[in-house]
N, C-alpha and C. Protein backbone atom coordinates (compact mmCIF):
# COMPACT_ATOMS: atom_id res chain seq x y z
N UNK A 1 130.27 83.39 120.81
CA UNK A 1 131.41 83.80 120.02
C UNK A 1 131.11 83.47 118.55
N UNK A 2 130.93 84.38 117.82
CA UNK A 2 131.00 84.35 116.41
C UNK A 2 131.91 83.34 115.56
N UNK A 3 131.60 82.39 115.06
CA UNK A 3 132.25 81.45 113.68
C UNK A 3 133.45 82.46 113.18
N UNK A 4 134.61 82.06 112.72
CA UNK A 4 135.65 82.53 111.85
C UNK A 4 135.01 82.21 110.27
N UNK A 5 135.06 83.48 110.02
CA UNK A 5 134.36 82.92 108.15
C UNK A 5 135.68 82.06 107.43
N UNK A 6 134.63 81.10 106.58
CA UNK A 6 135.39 79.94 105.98
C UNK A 6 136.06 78.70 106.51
N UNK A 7 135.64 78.68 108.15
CA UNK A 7 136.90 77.69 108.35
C UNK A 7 135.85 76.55 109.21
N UNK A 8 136.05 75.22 109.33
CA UNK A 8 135.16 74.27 109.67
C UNK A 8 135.23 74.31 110.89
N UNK A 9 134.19 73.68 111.32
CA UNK A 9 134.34 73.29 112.85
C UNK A 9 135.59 72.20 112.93
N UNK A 10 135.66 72.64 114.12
CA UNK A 10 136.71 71.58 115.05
C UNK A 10 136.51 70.65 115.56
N UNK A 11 137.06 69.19 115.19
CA UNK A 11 136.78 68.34 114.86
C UNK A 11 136.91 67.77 116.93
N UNK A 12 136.18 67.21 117.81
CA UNK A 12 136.09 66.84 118.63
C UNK A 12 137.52 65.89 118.58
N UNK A 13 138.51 66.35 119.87
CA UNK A 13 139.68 65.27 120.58
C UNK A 13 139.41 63.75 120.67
N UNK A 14 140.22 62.70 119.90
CA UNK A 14 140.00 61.48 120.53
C UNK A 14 140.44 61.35 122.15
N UNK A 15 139.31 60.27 122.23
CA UNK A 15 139.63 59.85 123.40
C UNK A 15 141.25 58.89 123.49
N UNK A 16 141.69 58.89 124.79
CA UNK A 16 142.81 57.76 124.31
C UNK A 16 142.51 56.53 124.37
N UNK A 17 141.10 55.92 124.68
CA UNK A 17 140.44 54.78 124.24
C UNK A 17 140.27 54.79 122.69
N UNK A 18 139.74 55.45 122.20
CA UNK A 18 139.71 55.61 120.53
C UNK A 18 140.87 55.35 120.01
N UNK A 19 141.64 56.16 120.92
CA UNK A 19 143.31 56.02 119.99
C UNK A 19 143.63 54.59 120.55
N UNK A 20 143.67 54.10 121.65
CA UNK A 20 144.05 52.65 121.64
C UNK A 20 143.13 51.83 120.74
N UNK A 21 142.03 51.91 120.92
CA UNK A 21 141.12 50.77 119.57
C UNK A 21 141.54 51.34 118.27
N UNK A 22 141.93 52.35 117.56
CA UNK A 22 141.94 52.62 116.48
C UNK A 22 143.58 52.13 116.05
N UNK A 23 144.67 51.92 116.99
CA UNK A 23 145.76 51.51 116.47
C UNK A 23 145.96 49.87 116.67
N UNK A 24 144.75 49.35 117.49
CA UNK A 24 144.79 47.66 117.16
C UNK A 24 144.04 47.32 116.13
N UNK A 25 142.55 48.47 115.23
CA UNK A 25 142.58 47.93 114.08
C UNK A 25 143.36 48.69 113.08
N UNK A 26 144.05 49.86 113.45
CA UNK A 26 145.37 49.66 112.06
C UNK A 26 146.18 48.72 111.94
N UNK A 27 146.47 47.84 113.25
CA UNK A 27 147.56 46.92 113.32
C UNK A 27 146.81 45.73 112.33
N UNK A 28 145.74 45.10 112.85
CA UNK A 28 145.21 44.49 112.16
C UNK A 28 144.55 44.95 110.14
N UNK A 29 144.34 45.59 110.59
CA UNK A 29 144.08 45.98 108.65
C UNK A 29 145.26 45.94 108.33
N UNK A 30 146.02 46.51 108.34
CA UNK A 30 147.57 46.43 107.62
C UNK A 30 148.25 44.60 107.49
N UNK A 31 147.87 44.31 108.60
CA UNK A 31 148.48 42.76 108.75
C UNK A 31 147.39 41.80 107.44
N UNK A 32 145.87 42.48 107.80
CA UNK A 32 145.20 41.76 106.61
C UNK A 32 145.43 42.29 105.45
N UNK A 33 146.32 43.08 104.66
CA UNK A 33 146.27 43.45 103.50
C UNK A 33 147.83 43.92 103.07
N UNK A 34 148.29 43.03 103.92
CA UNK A 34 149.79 42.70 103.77
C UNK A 34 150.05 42.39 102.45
N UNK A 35 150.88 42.84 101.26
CA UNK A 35 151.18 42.40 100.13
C UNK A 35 150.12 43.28 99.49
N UNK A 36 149.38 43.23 99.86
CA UNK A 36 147.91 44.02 99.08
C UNK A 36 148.27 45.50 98.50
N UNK A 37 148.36 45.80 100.26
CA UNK A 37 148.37 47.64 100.22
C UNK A 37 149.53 47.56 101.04
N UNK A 38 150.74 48.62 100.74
CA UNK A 38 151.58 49.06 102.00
C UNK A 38 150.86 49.95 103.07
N UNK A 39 151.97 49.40 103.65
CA UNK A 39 151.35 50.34 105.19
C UNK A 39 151.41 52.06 105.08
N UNK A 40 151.89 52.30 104.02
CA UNK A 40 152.14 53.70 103.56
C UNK A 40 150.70 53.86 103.04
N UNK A 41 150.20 53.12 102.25
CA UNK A 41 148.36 53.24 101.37
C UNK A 41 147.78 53.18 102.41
N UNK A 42 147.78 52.48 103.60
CA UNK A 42 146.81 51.95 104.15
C UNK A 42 146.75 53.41 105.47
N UNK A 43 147.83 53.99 105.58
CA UNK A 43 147.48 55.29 106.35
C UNK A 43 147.34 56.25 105.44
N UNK A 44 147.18 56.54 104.47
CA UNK A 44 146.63 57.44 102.88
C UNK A 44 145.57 57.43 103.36
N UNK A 45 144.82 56.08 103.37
CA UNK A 45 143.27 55.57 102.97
C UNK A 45 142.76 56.39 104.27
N UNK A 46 143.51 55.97 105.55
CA UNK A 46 142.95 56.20 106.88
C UNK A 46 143.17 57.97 106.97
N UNK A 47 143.74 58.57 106.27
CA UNK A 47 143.66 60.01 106.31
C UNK A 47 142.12 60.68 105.61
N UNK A 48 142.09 59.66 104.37
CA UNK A 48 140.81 60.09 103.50
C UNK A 48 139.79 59.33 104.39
N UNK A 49 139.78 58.87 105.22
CA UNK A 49 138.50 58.36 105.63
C UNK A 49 138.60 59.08 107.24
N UNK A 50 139.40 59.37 107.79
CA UNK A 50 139.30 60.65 108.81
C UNK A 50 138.76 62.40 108.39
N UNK A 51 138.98 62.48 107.17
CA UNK A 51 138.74 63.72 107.05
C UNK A 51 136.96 63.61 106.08
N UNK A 52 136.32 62.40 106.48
CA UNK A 52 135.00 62.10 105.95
C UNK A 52 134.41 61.81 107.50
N UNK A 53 135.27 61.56 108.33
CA UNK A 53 134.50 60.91 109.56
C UNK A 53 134.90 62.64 110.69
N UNK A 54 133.99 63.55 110.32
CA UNK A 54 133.62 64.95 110.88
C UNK A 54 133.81 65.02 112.50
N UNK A 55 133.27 63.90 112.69
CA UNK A 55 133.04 64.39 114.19
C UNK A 55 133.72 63.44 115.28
N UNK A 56 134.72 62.30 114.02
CA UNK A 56 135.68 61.21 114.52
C UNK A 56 134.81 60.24 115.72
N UNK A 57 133.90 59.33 115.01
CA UNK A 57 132.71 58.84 115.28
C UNK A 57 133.22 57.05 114.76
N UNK A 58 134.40 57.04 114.10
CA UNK A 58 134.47 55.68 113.72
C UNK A 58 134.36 55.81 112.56
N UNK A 59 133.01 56.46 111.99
CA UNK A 59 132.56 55.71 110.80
C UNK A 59 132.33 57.27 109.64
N UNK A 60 132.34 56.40 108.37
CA UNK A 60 131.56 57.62 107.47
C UNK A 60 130.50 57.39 106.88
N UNK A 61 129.84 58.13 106.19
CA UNK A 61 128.69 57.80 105.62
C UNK A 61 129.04 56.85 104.11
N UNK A 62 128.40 55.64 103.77
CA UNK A 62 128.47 55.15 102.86
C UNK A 62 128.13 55.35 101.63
N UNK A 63 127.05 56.61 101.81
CA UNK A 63 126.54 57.00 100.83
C UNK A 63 127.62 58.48 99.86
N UNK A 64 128.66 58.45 100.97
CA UNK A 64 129.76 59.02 100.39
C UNK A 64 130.95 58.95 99.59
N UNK A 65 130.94 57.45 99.43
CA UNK A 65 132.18 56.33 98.56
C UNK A 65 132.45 56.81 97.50
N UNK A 66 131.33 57.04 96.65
CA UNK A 66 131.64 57.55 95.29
C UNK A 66 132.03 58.93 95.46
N UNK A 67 131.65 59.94 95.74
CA UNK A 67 132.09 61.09 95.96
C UNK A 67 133.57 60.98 96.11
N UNK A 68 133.82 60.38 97.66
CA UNK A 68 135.36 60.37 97.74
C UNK A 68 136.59 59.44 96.73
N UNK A 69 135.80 58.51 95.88
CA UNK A 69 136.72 57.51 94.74
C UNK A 69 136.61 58.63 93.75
N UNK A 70 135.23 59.79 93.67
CA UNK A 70 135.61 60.65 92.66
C UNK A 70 136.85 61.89 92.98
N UNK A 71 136.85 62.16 94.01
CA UNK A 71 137.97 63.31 94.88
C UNK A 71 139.32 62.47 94.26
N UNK A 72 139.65 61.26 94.83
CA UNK A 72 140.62 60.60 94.72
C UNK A 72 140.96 60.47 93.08
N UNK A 73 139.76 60.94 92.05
CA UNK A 73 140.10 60.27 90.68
C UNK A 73 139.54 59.16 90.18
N UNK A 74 138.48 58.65 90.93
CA UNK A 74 138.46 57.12 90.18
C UNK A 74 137.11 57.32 89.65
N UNK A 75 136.88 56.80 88.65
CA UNK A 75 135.18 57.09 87.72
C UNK A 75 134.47 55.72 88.35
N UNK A 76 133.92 55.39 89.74
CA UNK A 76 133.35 54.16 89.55
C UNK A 76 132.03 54.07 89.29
N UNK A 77 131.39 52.91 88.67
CA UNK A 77 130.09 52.56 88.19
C UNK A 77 128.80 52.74 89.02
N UNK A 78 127.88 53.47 89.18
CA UNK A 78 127.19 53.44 90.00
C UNK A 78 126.17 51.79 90.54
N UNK A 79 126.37 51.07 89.91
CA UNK A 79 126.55 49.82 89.61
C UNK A 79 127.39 48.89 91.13
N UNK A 80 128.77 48.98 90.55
CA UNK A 80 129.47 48.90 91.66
C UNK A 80 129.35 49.66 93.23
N UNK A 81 128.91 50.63 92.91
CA UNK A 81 128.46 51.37 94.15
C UNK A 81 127.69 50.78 95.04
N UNK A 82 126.53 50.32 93.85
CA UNK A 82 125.38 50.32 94.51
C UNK A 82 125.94 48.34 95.06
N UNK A 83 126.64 47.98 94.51
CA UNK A 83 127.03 46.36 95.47
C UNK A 83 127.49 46.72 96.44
N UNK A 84 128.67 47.27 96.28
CA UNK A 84 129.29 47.46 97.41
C UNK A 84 128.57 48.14 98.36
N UNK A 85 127.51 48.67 98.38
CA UNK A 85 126.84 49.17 99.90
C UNK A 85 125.93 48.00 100.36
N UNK A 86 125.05 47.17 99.52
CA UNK A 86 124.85 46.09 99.95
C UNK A 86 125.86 45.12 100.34
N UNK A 87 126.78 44.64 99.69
CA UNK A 87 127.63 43.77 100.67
C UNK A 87 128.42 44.59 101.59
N UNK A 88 128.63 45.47 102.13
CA UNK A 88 129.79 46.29 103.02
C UNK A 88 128.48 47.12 104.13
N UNK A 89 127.14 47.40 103.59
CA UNK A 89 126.52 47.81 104.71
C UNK A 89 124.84 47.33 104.11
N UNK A 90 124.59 45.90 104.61
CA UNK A 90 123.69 45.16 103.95
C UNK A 90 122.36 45.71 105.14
N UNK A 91 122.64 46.40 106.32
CA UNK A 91 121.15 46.89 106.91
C UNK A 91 121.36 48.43 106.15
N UNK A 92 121.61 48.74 105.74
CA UNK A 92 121.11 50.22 105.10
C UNK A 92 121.95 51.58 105.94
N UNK A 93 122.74 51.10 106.90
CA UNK A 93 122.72 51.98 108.05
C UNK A 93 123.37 53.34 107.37
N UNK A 94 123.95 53.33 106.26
CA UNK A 94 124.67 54.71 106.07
C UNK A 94 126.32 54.50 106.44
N UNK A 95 126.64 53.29 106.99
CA UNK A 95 127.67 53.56 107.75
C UNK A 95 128.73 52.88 107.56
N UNK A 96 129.92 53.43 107.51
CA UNK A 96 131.01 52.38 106.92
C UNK A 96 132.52 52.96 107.96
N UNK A 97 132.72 51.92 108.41
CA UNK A 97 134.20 51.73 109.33
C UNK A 97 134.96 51.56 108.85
N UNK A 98 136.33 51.90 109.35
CA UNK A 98 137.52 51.96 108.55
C UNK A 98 137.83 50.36 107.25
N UNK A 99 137.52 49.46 107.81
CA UNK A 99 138.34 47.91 107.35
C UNK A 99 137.47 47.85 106.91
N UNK A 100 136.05 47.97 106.64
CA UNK A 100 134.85 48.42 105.37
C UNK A 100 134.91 49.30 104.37
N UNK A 101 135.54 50.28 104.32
CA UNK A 101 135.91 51.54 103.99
C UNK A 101 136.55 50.78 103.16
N UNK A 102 138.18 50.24 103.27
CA UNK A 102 139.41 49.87 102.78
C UNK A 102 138.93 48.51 101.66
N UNK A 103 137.82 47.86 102.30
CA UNK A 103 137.80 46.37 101.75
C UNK A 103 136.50 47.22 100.64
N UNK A 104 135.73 47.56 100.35
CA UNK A 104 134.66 48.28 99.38
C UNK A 104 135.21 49.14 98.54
N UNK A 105 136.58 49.87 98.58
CA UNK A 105 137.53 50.65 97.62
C UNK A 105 138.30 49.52 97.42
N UNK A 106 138.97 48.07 97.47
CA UNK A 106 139.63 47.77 96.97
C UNK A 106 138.50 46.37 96.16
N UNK A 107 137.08 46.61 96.27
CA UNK A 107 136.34 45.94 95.69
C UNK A 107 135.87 46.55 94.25
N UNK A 108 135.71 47.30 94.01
CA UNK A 108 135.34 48.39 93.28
C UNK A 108 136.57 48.07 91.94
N UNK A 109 136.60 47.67 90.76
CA UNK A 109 136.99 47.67 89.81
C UNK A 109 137.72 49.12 89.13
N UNK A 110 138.48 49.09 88.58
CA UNK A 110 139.42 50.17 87.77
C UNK A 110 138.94 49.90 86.81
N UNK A 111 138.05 51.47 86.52
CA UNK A 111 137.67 51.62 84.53
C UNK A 111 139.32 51.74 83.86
N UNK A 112 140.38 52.21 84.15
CA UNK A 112 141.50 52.30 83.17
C UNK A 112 142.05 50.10 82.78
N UNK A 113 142.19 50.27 81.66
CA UNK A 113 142.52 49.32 81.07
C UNK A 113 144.28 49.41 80.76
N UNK A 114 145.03 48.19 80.63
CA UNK A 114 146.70 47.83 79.96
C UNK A 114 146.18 48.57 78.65
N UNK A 115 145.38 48.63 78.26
CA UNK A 115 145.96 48.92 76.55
C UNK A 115 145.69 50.39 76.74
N UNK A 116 145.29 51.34 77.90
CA UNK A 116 145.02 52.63 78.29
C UNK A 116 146.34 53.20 78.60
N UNK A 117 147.04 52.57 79.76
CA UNK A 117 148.24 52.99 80.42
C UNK A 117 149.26 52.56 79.66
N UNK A 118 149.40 51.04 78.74
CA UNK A 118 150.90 50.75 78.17
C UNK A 118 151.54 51.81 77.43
N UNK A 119 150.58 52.39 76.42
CA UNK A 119 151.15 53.87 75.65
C UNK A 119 151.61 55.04 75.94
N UNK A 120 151.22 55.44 77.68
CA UNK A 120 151.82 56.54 78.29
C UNK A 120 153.46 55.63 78.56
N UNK A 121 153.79 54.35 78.15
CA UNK A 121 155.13 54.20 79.25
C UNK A 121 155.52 54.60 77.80
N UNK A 122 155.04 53.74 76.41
CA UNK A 122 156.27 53.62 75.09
C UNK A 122 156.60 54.78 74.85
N UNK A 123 155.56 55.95 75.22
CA UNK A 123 156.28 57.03 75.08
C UNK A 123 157.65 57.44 74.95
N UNK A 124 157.91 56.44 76.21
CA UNK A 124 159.38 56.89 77.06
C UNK A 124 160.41 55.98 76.29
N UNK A 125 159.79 54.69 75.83
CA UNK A 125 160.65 53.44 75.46
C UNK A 125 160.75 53.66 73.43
N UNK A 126 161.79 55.00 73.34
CA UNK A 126 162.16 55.41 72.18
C UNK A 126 162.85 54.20 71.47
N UNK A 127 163.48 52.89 71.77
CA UNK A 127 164.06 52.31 71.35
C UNK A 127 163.45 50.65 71.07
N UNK A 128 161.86 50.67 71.84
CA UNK A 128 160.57 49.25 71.75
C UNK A 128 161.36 48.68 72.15
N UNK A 129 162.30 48.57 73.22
CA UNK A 129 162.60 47.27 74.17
C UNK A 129 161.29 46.73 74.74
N UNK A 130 160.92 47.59 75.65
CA UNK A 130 159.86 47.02 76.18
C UNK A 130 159.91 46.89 77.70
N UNK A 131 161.32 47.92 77.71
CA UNK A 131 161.44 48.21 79.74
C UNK A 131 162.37 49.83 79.69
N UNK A 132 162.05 49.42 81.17
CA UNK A 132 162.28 51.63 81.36
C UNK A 132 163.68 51.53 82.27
N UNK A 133 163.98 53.07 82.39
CA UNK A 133 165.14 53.24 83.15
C UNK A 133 164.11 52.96 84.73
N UNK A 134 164.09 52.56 85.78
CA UNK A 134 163.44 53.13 86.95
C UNK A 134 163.21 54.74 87.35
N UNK A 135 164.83 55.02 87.16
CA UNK A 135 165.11 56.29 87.96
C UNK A 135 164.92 57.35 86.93
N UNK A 136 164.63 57.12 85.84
CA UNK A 136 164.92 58.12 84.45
C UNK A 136 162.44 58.48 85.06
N UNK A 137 162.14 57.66 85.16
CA UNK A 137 160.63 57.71 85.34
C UNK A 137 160.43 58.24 86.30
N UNK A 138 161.16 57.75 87.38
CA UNK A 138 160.54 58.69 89.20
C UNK A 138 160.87 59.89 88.56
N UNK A 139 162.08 60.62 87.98
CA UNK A 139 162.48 61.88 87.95
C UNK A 139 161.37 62.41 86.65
N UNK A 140 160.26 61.60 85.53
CA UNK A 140 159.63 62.54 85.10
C UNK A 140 158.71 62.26 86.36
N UNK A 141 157.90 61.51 86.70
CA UNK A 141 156.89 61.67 87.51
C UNK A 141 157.17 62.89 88.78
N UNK A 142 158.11 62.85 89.62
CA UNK A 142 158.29 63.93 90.26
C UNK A 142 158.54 65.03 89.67
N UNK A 143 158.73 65.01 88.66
CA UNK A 143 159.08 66.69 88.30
C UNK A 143 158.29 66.99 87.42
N UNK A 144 157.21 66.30 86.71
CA UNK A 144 156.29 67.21 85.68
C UNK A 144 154.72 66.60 86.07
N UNK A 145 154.46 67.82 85.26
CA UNK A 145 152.29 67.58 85.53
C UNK A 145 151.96 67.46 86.87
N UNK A 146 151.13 66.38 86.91
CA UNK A 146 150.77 65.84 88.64
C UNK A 146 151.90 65.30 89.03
N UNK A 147 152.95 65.47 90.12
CA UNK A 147 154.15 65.38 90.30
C UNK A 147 153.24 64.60 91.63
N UNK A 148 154.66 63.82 92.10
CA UNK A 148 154.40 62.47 93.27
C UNK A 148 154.72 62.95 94.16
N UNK A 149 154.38 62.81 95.31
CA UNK A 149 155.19 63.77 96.54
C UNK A 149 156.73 62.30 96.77
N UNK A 150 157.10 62.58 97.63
CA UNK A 150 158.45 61.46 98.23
C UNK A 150 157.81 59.73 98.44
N UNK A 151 156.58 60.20 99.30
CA UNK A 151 155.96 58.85 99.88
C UNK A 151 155.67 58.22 98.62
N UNK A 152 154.67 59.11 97.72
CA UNK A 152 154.10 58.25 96.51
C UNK A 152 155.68 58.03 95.46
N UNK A 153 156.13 58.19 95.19
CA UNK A 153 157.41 58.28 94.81
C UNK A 153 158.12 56.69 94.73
N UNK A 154 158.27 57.02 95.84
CA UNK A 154 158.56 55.45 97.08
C UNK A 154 158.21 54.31 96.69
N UNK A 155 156.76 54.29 96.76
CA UNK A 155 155.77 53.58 96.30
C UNK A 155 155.68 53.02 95.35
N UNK A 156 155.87 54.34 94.29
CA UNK A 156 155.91 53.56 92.91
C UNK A 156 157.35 52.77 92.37
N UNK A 157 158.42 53.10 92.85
CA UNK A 157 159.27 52.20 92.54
C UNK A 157 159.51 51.38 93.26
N UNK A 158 159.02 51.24 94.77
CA UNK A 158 158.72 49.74 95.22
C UNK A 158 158.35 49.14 94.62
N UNK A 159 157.14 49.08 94.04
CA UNK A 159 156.40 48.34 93.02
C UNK A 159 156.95 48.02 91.49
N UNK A 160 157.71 48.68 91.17
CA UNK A 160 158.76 48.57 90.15
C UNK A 160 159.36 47.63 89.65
N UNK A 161 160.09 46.93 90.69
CA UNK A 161 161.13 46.13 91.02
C UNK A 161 161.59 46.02 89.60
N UNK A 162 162.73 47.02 89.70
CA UNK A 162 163.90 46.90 88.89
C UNK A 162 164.65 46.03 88.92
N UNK A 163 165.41 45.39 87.88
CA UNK A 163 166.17 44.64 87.67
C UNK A 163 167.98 45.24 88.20
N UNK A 164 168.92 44.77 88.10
CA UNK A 164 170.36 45.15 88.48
C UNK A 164 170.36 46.16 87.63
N UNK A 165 170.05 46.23 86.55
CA UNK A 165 170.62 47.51 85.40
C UNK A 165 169.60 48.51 86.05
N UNK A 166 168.59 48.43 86.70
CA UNK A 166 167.65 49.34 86.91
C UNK A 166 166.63 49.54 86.13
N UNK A 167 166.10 48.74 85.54
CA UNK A 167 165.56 48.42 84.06
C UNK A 167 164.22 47.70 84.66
N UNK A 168 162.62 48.10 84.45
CA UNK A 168 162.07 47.05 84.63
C UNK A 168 161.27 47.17 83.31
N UNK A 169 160.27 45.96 83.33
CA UNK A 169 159.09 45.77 82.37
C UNK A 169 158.00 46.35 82.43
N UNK A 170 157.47 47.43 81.39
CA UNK A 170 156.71 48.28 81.98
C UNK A 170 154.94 47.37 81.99
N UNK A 171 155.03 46.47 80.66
CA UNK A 171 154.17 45.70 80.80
C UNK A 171 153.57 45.30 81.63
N UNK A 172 155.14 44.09 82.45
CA UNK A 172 154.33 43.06 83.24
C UNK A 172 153.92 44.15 84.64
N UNK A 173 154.38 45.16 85.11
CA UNK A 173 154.16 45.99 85.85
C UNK A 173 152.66 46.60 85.59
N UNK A 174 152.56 47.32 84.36
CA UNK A 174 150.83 47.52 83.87
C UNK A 174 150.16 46.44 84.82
N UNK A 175 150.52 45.53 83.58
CA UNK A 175 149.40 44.24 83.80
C UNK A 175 149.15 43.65 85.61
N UNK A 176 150.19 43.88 86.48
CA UNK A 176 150.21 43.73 87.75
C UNK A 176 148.79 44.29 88.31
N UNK A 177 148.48 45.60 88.18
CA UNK A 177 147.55 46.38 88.84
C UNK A 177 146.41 46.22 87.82
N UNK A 178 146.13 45.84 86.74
CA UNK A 178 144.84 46.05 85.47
C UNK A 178 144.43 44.66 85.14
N UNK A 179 145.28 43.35 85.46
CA UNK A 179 144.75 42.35 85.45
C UNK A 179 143.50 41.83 86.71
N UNK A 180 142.58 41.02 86.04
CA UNK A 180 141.46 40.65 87.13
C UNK A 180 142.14 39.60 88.43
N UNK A 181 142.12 39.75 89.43
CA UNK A 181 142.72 39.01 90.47
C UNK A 181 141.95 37.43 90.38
N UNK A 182 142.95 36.50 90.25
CA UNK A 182 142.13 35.59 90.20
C UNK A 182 142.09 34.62 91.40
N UNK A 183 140.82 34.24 91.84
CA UNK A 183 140.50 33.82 93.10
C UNK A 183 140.92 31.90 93.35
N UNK A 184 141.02 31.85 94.28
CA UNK A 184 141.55 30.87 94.72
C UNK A 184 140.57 29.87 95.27
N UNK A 185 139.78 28.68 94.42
CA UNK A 185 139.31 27.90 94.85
C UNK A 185 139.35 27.37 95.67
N UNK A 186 138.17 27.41 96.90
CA UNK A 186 138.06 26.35 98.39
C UNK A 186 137.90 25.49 98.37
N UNK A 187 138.40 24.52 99.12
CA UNK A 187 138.44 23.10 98.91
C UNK A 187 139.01 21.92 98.93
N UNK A 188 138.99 20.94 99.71
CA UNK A 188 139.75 19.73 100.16
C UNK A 188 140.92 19.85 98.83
N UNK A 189 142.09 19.20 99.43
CA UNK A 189 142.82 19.09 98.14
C UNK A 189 142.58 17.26 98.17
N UNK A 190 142.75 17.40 96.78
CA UNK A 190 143.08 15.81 96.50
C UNK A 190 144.25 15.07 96.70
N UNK A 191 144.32 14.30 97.53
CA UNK A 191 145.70 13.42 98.05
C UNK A 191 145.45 12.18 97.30
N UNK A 192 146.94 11.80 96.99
CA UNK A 192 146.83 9.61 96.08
C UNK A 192 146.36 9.05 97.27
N UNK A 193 145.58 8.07 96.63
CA UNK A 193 144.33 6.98 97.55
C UNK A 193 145.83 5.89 97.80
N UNK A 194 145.95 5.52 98.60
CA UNK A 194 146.85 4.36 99.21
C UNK A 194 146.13 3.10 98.22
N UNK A 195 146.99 2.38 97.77
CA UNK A 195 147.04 0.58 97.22
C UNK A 195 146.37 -0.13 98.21
């Protein structure tokens, strides 16, 4: 039977073993990146990394990361690339699993900088307070340019957290996502030595 022009192959049925292992490690990735990523990002991610994994095999090729951070928008360093395949697939194999996948995109540094994004908010902040309406922003973001669908929408004013007037800081919000995460030293704590 002749191919339909333009349209991909069909992607082989999970097994319902696949589907049971694949929803104890969504349960688990989501639980590890609790606060991190919502469970809304974290099935985003698992859509973009299903529609890289062709033949629904587990895994995608690693040598595909940048490609897909470029699909998604993100300019990363070939630099960074090239770590993250050594630490995320240190035998060479090509191969990257979902909670590899997730942990090597959220390793990967953001070229946009606070002093990049603060000027798209003052735009809005005609009066240099230095905070926004919430709802006055979802309604430009949904309705002009690259518009948000509902989920991303959601999202972004989860992250918001408006105040009672509905008012947040667009700053400390910037600075939330563009500041360097700072890591948490291991290590006995020091307790007072007893008299």
């Amino acid at each position: 039977m002749p191919k339909e022009k333009g349209k991909a192959p069909k992607k082989p049925a999970k097994t319902d073993k696949q589907k049971k292992a694949e929803a104890e490690m969504m349960r688990k990735v989501v639980g590890q990146y609790n606060g991190v990523l919502s469970k809304e990002d974290i099935i985003g991610m698992k859509e973009i990394f299903d529609t890289y994994d062709g033949d629904n095999q587990g895994f995608i090729k690693a040598s595909n990361l940048g490609l897909i951070l470029r699909t998604l928008g993100f300019n990363p360093r070939d630099s960074d690339l090239q770590r993250v395949g050594k630490e995320y697939d240190p035998e060479r194999t090509d191969r990257l699993k979902f909670p590899e996948f997730v942990a090597s995109i959220l390793s990967i540094p953001t070229t946009i900088t606070d002093k990049e994004i603060i000027p798209a908010f003052q735009v809005f902040d005609l009066e240099k307070r230095g905070v926004l309406e919430a709802d006055e922003i979802l309604k430009c973001l949904t309705n002009v340019g690259e518009m948000l669908d509902e989920a991303e929408a959601k999202a972004f004013k989860d992250n918001l957290k408006p105040d009672d007037l509905g008012l947040f800081n667009y700053t400390d919000f910037v600075l939330k996502f563009t500041e360097p995460k700072k890591k948490k030293k291991k290590g006995k704590k020091k307790g007072k030595k007893k008299k």
